[in-house]
Protein backbone atom coordinates (compact mmCIF):
# COMPACT_ATOMS: atom_id res chain seq x y z
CA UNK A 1 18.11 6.13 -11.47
CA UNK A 2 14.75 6.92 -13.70
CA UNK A 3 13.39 10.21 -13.65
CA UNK A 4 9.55 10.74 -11.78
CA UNK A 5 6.84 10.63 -14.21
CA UNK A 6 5.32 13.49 -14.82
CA UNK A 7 2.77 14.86 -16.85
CA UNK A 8 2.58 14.31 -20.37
CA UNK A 9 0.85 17.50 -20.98
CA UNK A 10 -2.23 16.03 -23.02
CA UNK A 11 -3.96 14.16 -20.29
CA UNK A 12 -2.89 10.73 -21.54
CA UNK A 13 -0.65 8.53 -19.51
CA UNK A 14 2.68 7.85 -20.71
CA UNK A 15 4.19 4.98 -21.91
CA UNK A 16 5.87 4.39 -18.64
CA UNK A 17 2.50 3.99 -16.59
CA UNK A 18 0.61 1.80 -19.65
CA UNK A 19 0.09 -1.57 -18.12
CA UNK A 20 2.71 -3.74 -18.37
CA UNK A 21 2.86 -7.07 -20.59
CA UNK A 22 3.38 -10.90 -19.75
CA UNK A 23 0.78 -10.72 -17.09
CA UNK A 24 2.73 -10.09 -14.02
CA UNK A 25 1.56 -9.20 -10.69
CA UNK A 26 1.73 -5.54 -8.93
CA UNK A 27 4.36 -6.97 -6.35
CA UNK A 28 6.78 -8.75 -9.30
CA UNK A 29 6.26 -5.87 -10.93
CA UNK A 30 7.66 -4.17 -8.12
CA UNK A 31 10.20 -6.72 -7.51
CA UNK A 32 11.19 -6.04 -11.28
CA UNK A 33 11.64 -2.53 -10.98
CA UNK A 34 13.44 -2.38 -7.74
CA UNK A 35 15.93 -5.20 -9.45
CA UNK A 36 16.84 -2.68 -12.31
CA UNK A 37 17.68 0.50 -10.44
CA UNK A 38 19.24 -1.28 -8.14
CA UNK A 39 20.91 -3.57 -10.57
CA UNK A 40 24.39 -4.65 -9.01
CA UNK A 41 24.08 -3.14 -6.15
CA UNK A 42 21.15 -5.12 -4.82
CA UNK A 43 23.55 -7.89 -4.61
CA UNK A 44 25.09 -6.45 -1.09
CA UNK A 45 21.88 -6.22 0.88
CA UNK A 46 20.46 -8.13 3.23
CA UNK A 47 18.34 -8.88 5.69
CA UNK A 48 19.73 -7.41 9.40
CA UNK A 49 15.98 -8.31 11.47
CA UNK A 50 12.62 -9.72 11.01
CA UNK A 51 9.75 -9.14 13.11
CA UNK A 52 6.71 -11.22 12.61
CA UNK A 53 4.60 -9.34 14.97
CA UNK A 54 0.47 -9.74 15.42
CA UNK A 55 -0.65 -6.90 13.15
CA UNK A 56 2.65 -5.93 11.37
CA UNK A 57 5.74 -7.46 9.88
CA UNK A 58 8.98 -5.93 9.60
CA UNK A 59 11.99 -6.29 7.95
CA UNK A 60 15.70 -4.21 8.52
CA UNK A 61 18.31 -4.49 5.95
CA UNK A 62 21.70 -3.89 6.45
CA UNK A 63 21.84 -0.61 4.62
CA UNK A 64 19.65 0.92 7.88
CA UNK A 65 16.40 1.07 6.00
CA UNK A 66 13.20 -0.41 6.86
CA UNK A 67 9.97 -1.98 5.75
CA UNK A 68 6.32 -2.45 7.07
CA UNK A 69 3.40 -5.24 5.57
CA UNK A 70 -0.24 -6.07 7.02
CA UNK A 71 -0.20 -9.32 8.27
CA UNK A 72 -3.60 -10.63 7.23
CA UNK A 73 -5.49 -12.82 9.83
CA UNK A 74 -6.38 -15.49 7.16
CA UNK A 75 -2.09 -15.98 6.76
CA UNK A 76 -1.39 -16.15 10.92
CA UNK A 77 -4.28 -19.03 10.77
CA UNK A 78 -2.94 -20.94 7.51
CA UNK A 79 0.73 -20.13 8.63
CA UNK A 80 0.07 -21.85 12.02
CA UNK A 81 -0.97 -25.32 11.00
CA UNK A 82 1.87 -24.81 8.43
CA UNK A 83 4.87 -23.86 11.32
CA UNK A 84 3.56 -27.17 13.67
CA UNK A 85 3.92 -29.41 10.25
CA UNK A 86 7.60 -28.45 9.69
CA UNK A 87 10.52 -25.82 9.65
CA UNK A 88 11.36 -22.72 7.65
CA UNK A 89 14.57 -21.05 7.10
CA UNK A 90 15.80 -18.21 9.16
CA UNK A 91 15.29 -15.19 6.99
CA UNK A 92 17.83 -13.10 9.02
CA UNK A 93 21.17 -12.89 6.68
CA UNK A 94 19.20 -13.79 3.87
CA UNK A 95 20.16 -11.66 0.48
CA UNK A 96 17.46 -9.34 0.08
CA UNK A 97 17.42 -10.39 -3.67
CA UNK A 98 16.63 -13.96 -2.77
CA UNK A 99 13.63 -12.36 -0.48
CA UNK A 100 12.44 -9.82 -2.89
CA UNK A 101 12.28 -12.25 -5.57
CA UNK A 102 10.04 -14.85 -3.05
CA UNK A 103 11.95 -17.59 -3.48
CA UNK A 104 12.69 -19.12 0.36
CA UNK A 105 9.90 -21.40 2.14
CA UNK A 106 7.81 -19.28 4.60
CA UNK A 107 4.90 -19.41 6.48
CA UNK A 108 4.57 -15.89 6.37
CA UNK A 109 6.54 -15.56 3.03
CA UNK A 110 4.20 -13.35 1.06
CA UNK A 111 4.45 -10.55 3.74
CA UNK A 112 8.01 -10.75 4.72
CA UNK A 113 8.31 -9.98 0.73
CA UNK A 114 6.34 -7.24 0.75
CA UNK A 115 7.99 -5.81 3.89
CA UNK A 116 11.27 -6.32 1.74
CA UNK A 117 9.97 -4.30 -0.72
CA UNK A 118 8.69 -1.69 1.42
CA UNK A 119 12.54 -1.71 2.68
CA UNK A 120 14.12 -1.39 -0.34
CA UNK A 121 11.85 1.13 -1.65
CA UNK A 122 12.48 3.62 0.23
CA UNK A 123 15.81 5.56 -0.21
CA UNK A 124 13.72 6.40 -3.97
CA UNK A 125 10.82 8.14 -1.68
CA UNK A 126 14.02 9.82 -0.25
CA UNK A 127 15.43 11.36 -3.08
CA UNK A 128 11.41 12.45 -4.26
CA UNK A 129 11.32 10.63 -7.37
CA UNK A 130 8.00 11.26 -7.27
CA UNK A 131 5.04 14.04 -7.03
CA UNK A 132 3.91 14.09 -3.23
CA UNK A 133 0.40 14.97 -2.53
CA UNK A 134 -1.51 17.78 0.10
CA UNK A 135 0.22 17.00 3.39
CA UNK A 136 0.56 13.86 4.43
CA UNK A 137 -2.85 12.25 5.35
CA UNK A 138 -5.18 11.38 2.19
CA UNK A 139 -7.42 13.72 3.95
CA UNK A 140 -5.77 16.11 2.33
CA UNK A 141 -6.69 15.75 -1.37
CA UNK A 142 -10.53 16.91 -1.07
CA UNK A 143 -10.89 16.77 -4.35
CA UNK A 144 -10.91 12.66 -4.05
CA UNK A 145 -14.05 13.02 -2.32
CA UNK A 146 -15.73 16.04 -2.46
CA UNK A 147 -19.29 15.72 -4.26
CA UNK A 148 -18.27 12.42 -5.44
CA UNK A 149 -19.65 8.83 -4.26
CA UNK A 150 -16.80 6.63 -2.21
CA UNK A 151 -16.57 3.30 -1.69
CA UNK A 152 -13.97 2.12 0.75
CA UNK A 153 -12.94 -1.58 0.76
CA UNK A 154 -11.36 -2.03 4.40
CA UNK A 155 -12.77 0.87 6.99
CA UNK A 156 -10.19 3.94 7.33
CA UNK A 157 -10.94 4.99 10.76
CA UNK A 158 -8.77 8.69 10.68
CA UNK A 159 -10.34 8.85 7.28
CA UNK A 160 -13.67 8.17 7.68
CA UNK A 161 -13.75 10.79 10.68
CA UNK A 162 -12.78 13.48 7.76
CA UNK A 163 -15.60 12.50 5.49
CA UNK A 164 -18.06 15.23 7.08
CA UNK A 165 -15.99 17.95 6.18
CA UNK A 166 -14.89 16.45 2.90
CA UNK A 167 -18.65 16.50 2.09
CA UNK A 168 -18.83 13.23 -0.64
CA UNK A 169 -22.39 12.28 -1.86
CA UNK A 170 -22.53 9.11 -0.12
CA UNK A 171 -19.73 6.19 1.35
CA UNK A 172 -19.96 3.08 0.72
CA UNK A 173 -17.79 0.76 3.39
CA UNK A 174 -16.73 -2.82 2.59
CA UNK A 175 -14.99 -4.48 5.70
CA UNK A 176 -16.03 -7.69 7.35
CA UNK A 177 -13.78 -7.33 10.21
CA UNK A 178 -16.76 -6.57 13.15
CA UNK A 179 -14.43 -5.04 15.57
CA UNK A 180 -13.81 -2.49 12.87
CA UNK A 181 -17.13 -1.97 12.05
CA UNK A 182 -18.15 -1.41 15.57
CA UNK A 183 -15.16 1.43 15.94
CA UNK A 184 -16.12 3.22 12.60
CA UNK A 185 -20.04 2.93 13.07
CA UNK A 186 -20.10 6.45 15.10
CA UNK A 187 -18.24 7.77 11.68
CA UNK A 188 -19.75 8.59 7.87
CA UNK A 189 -20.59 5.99 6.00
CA UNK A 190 -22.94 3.09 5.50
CA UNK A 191 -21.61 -0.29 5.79
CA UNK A 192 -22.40 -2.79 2.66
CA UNK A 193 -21.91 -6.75 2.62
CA UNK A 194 -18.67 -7.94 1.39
CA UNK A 195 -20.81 -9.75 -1.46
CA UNK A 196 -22.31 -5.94 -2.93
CA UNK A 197 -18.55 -5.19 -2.83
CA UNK A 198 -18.81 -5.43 -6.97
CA UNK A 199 -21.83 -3.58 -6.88
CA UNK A 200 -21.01 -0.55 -5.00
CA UNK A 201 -17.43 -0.62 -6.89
CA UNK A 202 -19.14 -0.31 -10.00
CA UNK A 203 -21.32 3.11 -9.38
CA UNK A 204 -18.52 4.82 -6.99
CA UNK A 205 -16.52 7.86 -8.19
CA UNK A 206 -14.02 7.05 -5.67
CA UNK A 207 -12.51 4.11 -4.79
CA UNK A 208 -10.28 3.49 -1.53
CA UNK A 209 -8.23 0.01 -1.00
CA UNK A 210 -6.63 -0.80 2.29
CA UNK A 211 -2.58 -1.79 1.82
CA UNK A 212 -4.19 -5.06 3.47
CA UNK A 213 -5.73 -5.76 -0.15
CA UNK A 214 -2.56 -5.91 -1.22
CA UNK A 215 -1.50 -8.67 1.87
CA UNK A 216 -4.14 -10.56 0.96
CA UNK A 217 -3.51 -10.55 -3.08
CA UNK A 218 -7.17 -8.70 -3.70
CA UNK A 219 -5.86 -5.64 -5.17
CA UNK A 220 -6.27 -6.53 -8.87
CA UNK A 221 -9.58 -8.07 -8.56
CA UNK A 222 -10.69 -4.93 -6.73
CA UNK A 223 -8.94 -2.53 -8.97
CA UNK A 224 -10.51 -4.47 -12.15
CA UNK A 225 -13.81 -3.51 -10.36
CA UNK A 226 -13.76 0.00 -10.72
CA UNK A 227 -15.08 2.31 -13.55
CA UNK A 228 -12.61 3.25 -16.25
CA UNK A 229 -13.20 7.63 -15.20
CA UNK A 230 -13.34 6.58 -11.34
CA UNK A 231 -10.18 7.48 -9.04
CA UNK A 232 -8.46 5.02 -7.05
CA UNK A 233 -6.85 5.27 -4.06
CA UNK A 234 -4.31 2.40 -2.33
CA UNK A 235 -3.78 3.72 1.34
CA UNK A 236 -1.71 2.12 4.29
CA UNK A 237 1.85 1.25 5.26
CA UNK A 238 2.12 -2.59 2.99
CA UNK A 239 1.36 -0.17 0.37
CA UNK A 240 5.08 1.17 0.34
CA UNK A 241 7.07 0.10 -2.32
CA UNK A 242 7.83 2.12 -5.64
CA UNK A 243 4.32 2.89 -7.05
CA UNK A 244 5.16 2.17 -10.55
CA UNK A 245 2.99 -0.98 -10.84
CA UNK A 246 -0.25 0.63 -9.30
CA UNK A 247 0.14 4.15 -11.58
CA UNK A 248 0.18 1.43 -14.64
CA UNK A 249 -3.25 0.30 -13.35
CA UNK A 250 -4.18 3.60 -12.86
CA UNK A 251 -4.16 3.80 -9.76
CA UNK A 252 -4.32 7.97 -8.95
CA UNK A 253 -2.80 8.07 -5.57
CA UNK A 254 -0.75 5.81 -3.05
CA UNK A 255 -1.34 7.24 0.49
CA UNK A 256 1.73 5.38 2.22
CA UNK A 257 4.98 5.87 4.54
CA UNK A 258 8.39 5.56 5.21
CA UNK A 259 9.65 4.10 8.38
CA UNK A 260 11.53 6.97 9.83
CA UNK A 261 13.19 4.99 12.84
CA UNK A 262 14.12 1.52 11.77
CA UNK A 263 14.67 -0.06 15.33
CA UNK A 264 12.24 1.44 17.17
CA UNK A 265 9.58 0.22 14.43
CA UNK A 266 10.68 -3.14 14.85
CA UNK A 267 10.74 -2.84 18.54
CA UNK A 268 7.12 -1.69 18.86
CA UNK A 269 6.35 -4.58 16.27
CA UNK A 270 7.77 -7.49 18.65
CA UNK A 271 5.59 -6.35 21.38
CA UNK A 272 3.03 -6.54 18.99
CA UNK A 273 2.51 -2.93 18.69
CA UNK A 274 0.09 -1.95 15.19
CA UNK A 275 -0.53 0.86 13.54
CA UNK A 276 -1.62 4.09 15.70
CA UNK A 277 2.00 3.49 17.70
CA UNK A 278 3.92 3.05 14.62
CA UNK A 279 1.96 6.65 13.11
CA UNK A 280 3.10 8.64 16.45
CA UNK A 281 6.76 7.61 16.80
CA UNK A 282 8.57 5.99 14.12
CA UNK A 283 6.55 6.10 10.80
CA UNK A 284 6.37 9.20 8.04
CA UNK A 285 3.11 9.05 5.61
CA UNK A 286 3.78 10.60 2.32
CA UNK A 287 0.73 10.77 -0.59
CA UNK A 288 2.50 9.92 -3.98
CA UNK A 289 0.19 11.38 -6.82
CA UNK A 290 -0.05 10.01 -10.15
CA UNK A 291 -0.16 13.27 -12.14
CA UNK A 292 -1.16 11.82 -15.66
CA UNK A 293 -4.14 10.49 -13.89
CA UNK A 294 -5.03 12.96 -11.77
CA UNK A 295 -5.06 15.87 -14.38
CA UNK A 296 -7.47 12.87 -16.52
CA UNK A 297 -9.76 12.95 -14.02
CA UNK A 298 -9.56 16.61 -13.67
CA UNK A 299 -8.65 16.11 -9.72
CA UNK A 300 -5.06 17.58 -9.88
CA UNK A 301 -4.65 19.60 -6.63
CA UNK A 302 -3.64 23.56 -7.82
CA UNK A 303 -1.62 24.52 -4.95
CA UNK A 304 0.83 21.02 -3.53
């Protein structure tokens, strides 16, 4: 198994977190790093249950862990023309290699993937391979937000109820869904159109990203957005696989979780259950901090 990163002492990141060559995305990436510690072993999983549910998909493998992804609106609409055109394979019994890797015909292949990931991830959050944050809730690193200007791309409701306290100079809140707007309007923040989302990237101190921008396949545009000496934040269950690929795009936190209770989480999923039930019952957050970049920034927490 690799070691956590940890500091390298001199602010710098270390080789390990330098962005890695050939192009690839931040889920192959993933895909590529599960695939090496898992090497031969990865060959005797597989997938036990899938739940395509309305907000959430879930996979179980058969080693008892499991795996949460955002299932983005945009994918339920294309994937229903798609399912009346023709027929898809039943994942269930599939290797989890052959899954991880994306290569089966899905309507809702991109997030059963990610779910997969999310799955396989997390015996390594287990065995705390890496540095965990202040508490569980991203609430709990202040120094994110504190005097600094935010912008949040996809509304954080628990979040954005914190803000007040956390006392930022101003939030800035991308998110064109209008039955989350009209939930987080009561909340700090001033909503922005989706098409300033550049704009108010570019002069924020602090950026926050939704898991769902990682559903969706935004996450590198956004993160490309950013300042070089801002912080970014990825928060949110899809965001759940090893965080290598994210701390290479310097990425200072992952605000995710671990699904604590396998069956129950798929349970709640198939009666299309979301988020807030999953959070009370069956689902752990953890904050995984990316030291190097943190202690960069000067935003390293002194007491964890």
């Amino acid at each position: 198994m690799e070691k956590a990163v940890m500091s390298s002492g001199n602010g710098a990141l270390p080789q390990e977190q330098q962005p890695a060559a050939g192009g690839q995305s931040i889920v192959d990436e993933a895909a590529a790093v599960l695939a090496q510690r898992y090497g031969t072993d990865l060959a005797a999983l597989r997938v036990e249950r899938l739940v395509v549910g309305v907000f959430f998909v879930g996979v179980k493998l058969n080693n008892g862990h499991a795996g949460v992804a955002y299932t983005p609106p945009d994918l339920v609409r294309s994937a229903g023309r798609r399912i009346l055109k023709g027929t898809s394979p039943t994942v269930r019994g599939m290797a989890a290699e052959m899954v991880m890797q994306g290569d089966f015909p899905h309507p809702f292949a991109e997030v059963i993937r990610l779910a997969t990931l999310n799955a396989l991830s997390a015996p390594f959050f287990a065995q705390h391979l890496y540095p965990a944050g202040c508490g569980e809730d991203l609430s709990g690193m202040g120094s994110l937000f504190r005097d600094r200007r935010v912008c949040m791309v996809g509304a954080i409701i628990p979040l954005l109820k914190r803000l007040r306290e956390l006392r930022p100079t101003s939030v800035s809140i991308i998110d064109h869904k209008q039955e989350t707007r009209a939930e987080a309007e009561a909340d700090f923040g001033t909503f922005m159109p989706t098409e300033q989302t550049a704009f108010a990237l570019a002069r924020c101190q602090t950026a926050v990203f939704t898991g769902a921008a990682i559903a969706n396949g935004s996450i590198e545009q956004l993160i490309a957005q950013v300042p070089d000496d801002a912080a970014i934040a990825v928060v949110g269950p899809t965001a759940g696989f090893v965080p290598e690929p994210l701390f290479r795009r310097h990425v200072a936190l992952v605000g995710t979780s671990v699904v604590t209770n396998s069956d129950r989480a798929l349970e709640l999923l198939a009666e299309g259950g979301g988020g807030y039930r999953l959070f009370t019952s069956c689902v752990r957050k953890i904050n995984l901090l990316n030291a190097p970049r943190l202690q960069q920034l000067g935003l390293m927490p002194t007491h964890r």
